[in-house]
N, C-alpha and C. Protein backbone atom coordinates (compact mmCIF):
# COMPACT_ATOMS: atom_id res chain seq x y z
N UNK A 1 -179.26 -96.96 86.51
CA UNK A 1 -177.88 -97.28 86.26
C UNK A 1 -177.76 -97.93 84.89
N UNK A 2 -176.86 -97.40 83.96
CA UNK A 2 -176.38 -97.93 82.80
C UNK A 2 -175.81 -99.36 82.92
N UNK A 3 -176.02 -100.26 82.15
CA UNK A 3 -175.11 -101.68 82.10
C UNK A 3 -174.84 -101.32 80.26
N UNK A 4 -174.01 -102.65 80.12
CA UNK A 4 -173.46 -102.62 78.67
C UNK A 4 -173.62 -103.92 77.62
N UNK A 5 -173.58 -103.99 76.71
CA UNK A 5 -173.67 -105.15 76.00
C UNK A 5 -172.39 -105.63 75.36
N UNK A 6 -172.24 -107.07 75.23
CA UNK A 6 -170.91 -107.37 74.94
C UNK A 6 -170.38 -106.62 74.12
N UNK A 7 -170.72 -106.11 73.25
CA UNK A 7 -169.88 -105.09 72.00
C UNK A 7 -169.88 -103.56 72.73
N UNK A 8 -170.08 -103.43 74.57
CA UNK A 8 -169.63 -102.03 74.84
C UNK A 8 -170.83 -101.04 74.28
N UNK A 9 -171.59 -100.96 73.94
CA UNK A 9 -173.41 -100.43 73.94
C UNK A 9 -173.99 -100.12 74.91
N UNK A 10 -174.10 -98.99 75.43
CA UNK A 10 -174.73 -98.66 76.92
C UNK A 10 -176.07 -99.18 76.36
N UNK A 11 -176.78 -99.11 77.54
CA UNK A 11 -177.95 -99.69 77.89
C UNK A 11 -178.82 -99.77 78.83
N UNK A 12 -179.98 -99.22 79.14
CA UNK A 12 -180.99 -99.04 80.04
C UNK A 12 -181.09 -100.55 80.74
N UNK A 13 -181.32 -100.03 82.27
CA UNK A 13 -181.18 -101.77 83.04
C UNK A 13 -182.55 -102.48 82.85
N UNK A 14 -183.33 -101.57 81.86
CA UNK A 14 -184.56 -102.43 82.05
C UNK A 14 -184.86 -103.36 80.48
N UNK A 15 -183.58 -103.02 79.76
CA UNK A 15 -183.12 -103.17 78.14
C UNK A 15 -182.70 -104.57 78.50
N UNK A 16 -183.87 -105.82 77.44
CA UNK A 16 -183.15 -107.24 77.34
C UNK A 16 -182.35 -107.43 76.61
N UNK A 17 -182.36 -106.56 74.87
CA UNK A 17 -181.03 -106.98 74.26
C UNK A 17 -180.79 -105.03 73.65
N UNK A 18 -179.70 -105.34 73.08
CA UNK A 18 -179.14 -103.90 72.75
C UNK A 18 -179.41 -103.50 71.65
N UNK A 19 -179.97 -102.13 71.62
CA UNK A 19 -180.84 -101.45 70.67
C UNK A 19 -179.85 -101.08 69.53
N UNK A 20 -178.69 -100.96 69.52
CA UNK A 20 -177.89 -100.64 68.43
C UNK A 20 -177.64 -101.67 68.18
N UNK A 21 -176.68 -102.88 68.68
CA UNK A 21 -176.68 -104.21 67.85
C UNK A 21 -178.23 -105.06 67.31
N UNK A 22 -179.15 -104.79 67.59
CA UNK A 22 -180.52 -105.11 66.86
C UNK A 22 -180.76 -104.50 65.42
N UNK A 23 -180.04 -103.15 65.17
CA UNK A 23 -180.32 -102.95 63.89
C UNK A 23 -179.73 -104.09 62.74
N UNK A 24 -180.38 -103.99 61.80
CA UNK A 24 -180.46 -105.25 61.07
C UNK A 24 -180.04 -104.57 59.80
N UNK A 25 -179.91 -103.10 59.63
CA UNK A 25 -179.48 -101.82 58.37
C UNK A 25 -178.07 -102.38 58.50
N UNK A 26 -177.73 -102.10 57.49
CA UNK A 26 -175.95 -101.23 57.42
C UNK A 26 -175.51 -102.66 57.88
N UNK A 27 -175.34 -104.05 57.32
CA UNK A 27 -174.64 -104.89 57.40
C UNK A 27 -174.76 -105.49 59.11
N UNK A 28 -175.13 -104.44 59.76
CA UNK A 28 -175.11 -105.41 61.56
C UNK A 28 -175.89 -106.35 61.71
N UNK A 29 -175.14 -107.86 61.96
CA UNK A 29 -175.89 -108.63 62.71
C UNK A 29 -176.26 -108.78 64.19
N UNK A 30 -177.18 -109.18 64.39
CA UNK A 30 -178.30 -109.41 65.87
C UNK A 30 -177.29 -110.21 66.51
N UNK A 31 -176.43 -110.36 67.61
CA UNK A 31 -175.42 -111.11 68.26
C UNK A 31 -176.36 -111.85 69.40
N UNK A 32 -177.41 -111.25 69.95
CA UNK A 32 -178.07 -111.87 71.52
C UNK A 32 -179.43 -112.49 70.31
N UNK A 33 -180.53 -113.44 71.03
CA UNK A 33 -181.59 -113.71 70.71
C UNK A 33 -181.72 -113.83 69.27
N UNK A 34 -182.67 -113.72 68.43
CA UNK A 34 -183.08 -114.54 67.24
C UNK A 34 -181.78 -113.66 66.18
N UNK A 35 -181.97 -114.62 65.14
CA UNK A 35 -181.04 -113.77 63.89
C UNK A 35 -182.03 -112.84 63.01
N UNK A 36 -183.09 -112.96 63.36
CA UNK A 36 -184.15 -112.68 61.96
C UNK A 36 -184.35 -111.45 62.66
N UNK A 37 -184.58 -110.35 61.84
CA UNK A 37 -185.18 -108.74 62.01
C UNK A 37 -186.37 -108.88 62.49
N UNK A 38 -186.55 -108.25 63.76
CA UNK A 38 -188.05 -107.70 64.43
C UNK A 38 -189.13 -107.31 63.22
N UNK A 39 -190.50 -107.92 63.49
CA UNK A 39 -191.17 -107.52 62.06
C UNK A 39 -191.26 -106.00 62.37
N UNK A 40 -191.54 -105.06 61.19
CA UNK A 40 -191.54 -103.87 61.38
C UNK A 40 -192.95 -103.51 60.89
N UNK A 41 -193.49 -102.38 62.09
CA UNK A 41 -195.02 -102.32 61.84
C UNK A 41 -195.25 -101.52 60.58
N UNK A 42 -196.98 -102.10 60.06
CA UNK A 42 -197.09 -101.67 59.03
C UNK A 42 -197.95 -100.79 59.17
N UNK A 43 -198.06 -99.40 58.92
CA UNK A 43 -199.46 -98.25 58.78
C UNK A 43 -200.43 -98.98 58.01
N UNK A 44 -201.22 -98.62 58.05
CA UNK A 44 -202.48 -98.97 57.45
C UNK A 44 -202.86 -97.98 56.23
N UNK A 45 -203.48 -98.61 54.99
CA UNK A 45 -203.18 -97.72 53.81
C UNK A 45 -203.81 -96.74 54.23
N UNK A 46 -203.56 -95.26 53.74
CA UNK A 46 -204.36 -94.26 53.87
C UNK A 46 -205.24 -94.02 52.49
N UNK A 47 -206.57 -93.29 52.46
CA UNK A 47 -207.01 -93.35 51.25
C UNK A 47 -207.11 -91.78 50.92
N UNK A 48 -206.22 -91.20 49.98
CA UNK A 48 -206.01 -89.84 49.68
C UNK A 48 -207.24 -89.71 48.89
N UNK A 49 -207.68 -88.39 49.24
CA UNK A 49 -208.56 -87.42 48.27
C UNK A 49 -208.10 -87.02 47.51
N UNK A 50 -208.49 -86.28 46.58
CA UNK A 50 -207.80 -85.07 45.72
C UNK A 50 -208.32 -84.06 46.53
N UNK A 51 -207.54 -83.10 45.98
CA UNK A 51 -207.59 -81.68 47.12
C UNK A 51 -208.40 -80.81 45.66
N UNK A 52 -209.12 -80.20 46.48
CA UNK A 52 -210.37 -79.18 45.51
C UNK A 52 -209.40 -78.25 44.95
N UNK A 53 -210.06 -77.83 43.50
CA UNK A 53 -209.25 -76.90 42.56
C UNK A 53 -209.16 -75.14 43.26
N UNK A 54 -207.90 -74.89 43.16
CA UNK A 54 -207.94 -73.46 43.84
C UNK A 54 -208.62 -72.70 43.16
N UNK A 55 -208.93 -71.25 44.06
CA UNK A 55 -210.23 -70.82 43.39
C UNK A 55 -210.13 -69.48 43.88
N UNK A 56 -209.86 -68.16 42.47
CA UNK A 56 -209.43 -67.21 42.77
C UNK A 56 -210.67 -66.31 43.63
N UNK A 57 -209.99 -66.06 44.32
CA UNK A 57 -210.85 -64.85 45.24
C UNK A 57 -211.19 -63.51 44.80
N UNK A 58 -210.10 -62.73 44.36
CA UNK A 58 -209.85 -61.03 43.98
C UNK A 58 -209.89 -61.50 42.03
N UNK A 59 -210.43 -60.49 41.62
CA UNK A 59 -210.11 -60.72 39.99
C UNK A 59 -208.87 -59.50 40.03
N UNK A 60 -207.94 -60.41 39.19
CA UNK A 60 -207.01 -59.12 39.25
C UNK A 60 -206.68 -58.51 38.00
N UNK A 61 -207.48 -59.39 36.82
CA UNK A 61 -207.62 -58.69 35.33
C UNK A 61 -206.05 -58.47 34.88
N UNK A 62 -205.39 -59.91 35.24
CA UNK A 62 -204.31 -60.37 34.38
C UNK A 62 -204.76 -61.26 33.14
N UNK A 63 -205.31 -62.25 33.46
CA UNK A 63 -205.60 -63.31 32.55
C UNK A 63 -206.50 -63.56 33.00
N UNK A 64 -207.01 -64.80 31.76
CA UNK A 64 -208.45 -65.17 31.77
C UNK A 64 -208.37 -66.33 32.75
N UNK A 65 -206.94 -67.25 33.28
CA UNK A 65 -206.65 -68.34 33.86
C UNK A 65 -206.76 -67.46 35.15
N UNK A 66 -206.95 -66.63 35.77
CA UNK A 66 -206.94 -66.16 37.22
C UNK A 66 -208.21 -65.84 37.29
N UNK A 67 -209.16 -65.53 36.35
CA UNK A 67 -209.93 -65.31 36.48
C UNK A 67 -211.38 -66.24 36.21
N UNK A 68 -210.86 -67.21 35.68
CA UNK A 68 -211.72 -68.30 35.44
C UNK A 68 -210.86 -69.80 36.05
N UNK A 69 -211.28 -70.13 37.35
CA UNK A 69 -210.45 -71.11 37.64
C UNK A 69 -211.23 -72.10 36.80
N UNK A 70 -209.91 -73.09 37.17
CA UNK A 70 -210.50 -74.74 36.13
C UNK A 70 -211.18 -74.80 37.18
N UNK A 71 -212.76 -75.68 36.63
CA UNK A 71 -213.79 -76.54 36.54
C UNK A 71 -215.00 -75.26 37.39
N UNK A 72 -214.57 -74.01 36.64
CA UNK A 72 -216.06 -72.65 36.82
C UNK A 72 -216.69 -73.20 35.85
N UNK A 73 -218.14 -72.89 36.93
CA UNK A 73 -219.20 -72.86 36.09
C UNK A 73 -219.68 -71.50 35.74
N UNK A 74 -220.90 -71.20 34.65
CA UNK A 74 -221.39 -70.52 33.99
C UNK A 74 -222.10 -69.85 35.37
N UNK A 75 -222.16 -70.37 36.43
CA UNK A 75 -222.73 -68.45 37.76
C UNK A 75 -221.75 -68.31 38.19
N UNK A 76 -220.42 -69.22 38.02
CA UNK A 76 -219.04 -68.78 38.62
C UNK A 76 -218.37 -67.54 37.87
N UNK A 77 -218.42 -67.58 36.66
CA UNK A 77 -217.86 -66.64 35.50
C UNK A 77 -218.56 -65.43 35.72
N UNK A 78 -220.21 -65.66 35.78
CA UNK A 78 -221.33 -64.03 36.07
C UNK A 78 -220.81 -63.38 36.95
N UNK A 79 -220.42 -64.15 37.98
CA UNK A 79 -220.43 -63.64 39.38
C UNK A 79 -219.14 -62.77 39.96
N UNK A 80 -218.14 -63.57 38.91
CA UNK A 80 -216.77 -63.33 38.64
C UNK A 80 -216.96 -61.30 37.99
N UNK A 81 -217.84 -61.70 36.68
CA UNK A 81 -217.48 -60.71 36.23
C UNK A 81 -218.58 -59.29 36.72
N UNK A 82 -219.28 -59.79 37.78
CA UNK A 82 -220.09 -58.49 38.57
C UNK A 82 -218.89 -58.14 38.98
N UNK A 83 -217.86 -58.41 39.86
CA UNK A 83 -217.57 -58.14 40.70
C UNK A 83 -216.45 -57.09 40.45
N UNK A 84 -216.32 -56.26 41.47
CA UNK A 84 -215.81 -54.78 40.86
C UNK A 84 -214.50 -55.34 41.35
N UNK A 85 -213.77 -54.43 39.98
CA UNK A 85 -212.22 -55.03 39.65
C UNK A 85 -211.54 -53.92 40.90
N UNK A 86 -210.32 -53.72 41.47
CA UNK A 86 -209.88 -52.78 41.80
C UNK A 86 -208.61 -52.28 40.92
N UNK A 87 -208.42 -50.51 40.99
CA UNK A 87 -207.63 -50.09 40.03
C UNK A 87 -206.07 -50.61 40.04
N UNK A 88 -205.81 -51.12 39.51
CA UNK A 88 -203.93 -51.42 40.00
C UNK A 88 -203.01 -50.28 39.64
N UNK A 89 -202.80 -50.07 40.92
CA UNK A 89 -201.98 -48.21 41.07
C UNK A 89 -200.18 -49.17 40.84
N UNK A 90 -199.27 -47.79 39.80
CA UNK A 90 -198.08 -48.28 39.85
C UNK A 90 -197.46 -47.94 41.01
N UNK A 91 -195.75 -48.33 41.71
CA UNK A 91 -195.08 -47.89 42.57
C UNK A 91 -195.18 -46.69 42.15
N UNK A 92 -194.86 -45.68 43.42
CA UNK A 92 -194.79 -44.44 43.34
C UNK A 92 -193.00 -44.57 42.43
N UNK A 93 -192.87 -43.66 41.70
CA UNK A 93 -191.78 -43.24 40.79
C UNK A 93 -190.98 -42.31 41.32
N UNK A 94 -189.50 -42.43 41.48
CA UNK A 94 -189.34 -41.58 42.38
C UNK A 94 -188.65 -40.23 41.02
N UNK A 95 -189.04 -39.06 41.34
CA UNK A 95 -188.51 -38.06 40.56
C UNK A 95 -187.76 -37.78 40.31
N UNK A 96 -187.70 -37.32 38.87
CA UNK A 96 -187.16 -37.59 37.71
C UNK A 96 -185.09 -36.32 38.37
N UNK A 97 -184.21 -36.73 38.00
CA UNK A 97 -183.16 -36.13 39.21
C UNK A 97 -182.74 -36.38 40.46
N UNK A 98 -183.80 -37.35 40.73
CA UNK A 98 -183.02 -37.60 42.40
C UNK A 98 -182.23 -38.65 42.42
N UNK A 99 -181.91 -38.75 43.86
CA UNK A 99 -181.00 -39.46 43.90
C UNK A 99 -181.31 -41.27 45.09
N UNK A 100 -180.48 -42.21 44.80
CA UNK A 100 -181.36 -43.06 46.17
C UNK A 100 -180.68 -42.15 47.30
N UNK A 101 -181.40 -43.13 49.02
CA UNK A 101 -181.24 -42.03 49.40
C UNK A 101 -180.15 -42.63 50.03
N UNK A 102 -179.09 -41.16 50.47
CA UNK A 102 -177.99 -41.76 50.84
C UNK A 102 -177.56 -41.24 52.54
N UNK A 103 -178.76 -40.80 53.24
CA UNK A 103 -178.70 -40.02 54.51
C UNK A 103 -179.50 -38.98 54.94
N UNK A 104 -179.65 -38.82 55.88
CA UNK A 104 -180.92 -37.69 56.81
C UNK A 104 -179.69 -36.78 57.49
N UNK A 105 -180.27 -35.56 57.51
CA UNK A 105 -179.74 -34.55 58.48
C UNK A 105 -181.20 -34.53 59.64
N UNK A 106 -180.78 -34.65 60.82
CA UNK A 106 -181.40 -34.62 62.05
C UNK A 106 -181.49 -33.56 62.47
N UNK A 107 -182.35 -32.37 63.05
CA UNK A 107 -182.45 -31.37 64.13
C UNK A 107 -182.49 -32.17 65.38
N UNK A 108 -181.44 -31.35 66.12
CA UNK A 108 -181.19 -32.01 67.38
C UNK A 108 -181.50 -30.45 68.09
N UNK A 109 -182.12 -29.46 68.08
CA UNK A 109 -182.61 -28.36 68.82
C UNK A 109 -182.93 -27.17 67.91
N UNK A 110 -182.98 -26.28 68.75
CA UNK A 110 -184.47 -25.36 67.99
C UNK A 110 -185.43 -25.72 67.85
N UNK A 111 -186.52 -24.85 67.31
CA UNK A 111 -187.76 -24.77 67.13
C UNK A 111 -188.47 -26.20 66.08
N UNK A 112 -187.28 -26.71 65.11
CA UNK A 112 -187.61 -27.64 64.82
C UNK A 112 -186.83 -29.09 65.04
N UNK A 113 -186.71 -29.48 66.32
CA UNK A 113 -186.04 -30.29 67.10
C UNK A 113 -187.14 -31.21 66.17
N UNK A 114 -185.79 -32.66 66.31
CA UNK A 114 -186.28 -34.00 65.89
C UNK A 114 -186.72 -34.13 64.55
N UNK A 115 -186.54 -32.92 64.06
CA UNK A 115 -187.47 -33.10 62.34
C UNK A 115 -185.95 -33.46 61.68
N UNK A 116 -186.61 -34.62 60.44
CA UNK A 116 -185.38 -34.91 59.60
C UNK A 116 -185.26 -34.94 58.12
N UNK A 117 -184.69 -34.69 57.67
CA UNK A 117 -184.83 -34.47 56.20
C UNK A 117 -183.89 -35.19 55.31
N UNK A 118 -184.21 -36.15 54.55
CA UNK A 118 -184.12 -37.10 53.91
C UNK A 118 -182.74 -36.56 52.39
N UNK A 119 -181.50 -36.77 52.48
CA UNK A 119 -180.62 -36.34 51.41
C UNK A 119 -180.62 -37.24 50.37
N UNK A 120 -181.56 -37.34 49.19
CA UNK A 120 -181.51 -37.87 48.10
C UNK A 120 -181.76 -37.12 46.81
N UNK A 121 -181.10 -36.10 46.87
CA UNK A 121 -180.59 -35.32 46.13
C UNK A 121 -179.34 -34.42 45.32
N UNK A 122 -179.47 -33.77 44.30
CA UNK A 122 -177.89 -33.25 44.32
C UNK A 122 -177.54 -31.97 45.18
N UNK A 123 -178.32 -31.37 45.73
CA UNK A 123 -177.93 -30.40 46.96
C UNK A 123 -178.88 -30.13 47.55
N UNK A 124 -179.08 -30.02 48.86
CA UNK A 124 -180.24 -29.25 50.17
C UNK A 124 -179.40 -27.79 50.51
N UNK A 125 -180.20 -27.03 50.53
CA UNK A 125 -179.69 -25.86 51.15
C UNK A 125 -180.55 -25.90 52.42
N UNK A 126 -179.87 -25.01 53.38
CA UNK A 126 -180.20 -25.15 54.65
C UNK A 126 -179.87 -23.25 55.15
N UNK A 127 -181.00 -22.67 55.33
CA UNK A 127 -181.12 -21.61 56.17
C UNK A 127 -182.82 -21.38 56.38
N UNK A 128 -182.75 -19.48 56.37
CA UNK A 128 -183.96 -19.33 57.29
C UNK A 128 -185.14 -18.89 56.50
N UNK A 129 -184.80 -18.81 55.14
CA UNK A 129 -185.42 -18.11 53.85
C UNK A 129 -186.09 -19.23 53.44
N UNK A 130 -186.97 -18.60 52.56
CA UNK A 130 -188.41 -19.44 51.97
C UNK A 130 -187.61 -19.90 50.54
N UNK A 131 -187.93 -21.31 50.53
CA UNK A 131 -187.48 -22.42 49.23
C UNK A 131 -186.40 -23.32 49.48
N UNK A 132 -186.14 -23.12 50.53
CA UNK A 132 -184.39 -23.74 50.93
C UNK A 132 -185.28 -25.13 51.43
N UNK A 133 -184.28 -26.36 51.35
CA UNK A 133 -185.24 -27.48 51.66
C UNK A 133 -185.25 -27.89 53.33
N UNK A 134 -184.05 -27.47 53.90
CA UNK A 134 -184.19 -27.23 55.34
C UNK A 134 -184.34 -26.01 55.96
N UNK A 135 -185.46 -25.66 56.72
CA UNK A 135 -185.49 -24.26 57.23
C UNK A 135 -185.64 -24.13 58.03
N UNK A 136 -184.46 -23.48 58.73
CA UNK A 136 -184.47 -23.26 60.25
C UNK A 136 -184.47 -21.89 60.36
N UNK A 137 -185.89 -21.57 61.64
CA UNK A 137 -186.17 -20.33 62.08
C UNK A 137 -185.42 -19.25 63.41
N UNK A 138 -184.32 -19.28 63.46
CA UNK A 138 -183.69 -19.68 64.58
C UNK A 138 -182.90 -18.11 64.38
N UNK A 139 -182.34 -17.63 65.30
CA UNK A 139 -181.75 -16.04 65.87
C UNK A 139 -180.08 -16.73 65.28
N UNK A 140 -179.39 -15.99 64.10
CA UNK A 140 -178.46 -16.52 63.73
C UNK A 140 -177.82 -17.10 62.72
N UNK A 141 -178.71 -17.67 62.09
CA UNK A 141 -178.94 -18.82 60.85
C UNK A 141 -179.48 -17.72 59.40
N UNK A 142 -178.91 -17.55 58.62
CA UNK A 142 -179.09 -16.75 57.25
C UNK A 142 -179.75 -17.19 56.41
N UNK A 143 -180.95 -16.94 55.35
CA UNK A 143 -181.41 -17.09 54.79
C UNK A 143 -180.72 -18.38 53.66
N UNK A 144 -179.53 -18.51 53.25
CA UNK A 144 -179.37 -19.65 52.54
C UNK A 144 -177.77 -19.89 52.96
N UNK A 145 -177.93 -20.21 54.38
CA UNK A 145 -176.76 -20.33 55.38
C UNK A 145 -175.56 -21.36 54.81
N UNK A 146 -175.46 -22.32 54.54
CA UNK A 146 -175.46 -23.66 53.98
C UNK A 146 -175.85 -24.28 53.08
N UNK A 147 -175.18 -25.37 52.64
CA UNK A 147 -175.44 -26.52 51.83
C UNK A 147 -174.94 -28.14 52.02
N UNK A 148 -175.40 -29.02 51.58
CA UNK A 148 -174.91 -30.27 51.81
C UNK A 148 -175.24 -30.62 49.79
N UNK A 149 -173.47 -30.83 49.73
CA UNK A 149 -173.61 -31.50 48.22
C UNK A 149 -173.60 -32.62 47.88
N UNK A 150 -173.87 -33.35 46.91
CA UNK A 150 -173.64 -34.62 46.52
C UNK A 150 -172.17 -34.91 45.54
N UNK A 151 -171.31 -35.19 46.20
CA UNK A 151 -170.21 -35.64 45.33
C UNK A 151 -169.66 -37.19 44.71
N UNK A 152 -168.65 -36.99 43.85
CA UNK A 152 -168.48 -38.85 43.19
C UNK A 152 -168.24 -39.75 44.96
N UNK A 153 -167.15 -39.03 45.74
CA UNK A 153 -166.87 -39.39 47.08
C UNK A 153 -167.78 -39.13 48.28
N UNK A 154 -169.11 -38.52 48.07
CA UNK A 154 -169.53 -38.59 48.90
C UNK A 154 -170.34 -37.68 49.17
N UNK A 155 -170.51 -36.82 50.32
CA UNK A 155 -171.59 -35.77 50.53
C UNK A 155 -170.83 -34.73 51.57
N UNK A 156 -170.82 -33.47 50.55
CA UNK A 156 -169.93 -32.38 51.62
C UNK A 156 -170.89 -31.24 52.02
N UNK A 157 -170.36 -30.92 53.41
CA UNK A 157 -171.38 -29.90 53.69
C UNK A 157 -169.97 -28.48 54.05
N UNK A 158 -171.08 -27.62 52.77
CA UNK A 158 -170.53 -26.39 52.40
C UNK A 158 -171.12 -24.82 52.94
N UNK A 159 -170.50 -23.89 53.19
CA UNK A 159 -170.82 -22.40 54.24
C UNK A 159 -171.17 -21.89 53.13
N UNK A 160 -172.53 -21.43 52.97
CA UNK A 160 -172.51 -20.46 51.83
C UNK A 160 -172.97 -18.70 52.87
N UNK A 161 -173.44 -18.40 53.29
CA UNK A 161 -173.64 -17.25 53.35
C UNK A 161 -173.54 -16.93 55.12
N UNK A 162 -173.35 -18.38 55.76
CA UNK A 162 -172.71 -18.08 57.11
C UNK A 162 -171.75 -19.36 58.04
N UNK A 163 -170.88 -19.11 58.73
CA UNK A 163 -170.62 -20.17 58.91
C UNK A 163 -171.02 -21.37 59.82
N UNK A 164 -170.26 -22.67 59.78
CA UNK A 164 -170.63 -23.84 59.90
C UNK A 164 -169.38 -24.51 60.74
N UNK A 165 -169.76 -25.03 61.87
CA UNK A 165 -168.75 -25.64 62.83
C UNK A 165 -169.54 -27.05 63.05
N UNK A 166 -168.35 -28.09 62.55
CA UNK A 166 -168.57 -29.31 62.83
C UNK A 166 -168.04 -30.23 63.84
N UNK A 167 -168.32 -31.07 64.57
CA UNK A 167 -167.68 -31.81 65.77
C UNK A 167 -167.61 -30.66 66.71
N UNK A 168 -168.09 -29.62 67.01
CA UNK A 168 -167.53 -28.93 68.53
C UNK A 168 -166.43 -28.03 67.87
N UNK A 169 -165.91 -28.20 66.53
CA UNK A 169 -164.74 -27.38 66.21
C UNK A 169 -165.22 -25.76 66.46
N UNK A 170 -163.45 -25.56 67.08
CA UNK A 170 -162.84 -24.05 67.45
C UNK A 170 -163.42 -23.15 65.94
N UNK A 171 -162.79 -23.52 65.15
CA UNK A 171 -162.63 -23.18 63.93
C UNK A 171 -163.79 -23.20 62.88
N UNK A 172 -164.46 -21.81 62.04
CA UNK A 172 -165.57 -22.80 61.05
C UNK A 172 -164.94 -23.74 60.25
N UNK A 173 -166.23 -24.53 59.12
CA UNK A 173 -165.42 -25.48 58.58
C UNK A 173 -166.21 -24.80 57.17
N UNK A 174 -165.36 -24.62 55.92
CA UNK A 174 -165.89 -23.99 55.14
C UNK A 174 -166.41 -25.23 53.86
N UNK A 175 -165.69 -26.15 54.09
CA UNK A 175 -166.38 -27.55 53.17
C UNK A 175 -165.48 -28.85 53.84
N UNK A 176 -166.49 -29.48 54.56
CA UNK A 176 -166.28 -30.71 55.00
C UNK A 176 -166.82 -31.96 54.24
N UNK A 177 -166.48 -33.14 54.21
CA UNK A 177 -166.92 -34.51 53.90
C UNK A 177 -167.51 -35.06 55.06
N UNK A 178 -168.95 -35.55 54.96
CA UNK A 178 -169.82 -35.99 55.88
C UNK A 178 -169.13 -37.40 56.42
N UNK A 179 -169.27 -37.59 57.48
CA UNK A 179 -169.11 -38.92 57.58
C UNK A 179 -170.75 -39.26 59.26
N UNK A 180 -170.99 -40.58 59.05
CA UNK A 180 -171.77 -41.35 60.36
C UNK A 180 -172.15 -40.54 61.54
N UNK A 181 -172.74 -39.64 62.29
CA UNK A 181 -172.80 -39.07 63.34
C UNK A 181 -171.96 -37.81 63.60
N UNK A 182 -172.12 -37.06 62.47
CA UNK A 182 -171.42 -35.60 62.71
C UNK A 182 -171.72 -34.53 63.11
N UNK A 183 -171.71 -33.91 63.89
CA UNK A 183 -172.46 -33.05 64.59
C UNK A 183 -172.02 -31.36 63.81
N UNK A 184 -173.40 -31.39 63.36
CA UNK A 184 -172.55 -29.65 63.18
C UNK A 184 -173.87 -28.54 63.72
N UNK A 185 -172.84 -27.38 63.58
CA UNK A 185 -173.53 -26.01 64.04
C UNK A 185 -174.07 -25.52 63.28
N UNK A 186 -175.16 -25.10 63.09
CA UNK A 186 -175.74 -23.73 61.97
C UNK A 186 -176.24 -22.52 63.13
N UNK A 187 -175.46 -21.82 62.90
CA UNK A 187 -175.78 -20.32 64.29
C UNK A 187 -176.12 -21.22 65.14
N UNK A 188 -177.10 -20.76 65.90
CA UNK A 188 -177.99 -21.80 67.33
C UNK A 188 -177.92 -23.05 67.52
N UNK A 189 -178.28 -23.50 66.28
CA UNK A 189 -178.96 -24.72 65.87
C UNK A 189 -177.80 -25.81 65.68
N UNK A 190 -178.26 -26.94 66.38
CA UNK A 190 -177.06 -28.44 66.29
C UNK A 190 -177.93 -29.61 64.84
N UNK A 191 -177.32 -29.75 63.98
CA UNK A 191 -177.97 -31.05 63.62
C UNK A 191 -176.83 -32.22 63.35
N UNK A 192 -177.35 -33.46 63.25
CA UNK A 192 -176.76 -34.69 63.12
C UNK A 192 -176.74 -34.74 62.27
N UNK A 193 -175.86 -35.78 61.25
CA UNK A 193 -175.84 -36.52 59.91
C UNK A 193 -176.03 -37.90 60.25
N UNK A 194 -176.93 -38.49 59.88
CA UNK A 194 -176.73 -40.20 59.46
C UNK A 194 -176.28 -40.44 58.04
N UNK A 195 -175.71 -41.28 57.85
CA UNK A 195 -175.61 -41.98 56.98
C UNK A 195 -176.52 -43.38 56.46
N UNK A 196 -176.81 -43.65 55.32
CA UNK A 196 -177.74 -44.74 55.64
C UNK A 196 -176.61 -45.89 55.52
């Protein structure tokens, strides 16, 4: 059971004076028992080391400071310089015309179900002929059936040599603007658009 101290301070019943009027900070005086501040305990000194000089592991044949830490000695430096450097390869570069990437077309059936192909470029053609960057082998689908372009607004997918029904549409669609989860037809074949 809580009790209180004259200034309204809850308080544990096993509490002789009140832990908030005891602070002795911030101008409060001690109202119950002595006026003078509880001594406050002292730690005992600690005696700091210095912490050992870091000490490169890998030579990475930037500088002579990575490669010679402070306070090497003369078998630290030998030993340093046996040791086989490794080649530092650049990021891969991405080629020279492309584009970042701005979306995947998904196979969602046929023969190449689940395969996806990455649109960071200024056009993919899409049929059943050799060089096209999507190729689907499929009863229907024309040698350079389609395209998906890159425009200032966006990415349109265009009928070149057969047509193309998007969303379930009645109707082909002879140049649409991609948008998030669009489903279109090529003959047989369903694929998705993501967007990234």
């Amino acid at each position: 059971m809580l009790k209180f101290c004259a200034h309204g301070h809850p308080m544990e019943e096993w509490m002789t004076e009140c832990p908030y009027c005891a602070r002795t900070e911030d101008g409060v005086q001690k109202p119950l028992g002595s006026t003078t501040p509880p001594p406050m305990p002292v730690a005992p000194p600690t005696e700091l080391t210095p912490a050992s000089p870091l000490r490169a592991t890998v030579v990475d044949g930037y500088t002579a400071h990575y490669r010679t830490p402070p306070g090497a000695t003369v078998a630290d430096v030998a030993s340093a310089a046996a040791m086989p450097t490794l080649p530092l390869t650049p990021p891969p570069v991405r080629p020279s015309g492309s584009l970042p990437l701005l979306g995947w077309l998904v196979v969602m059936s046929g023969a190449a179900k689940f395969a996806d192909v990455r649109l960071d470029r200024e056009q993919l053609v899409v049929g059943s002929g050799h060089g096209v960057g999507l190729r689907l082998e499929e009863a229907g689908v024309a040698p350079c059936h389609a395209r998906v372009v890159k425009e200032r607004d966006g990415l349109y997918l265009e009928g070149m040599e057969g047509s193309v029904f998007v969303n379930n549409g009645a109707q082909p669609s002879p140049r649409h603007l991609l948008a998030d989860e669009d489903l279109i037809r090529i003959g047989g074949v369903y694929l998705k658009f993501r967007r990234l």
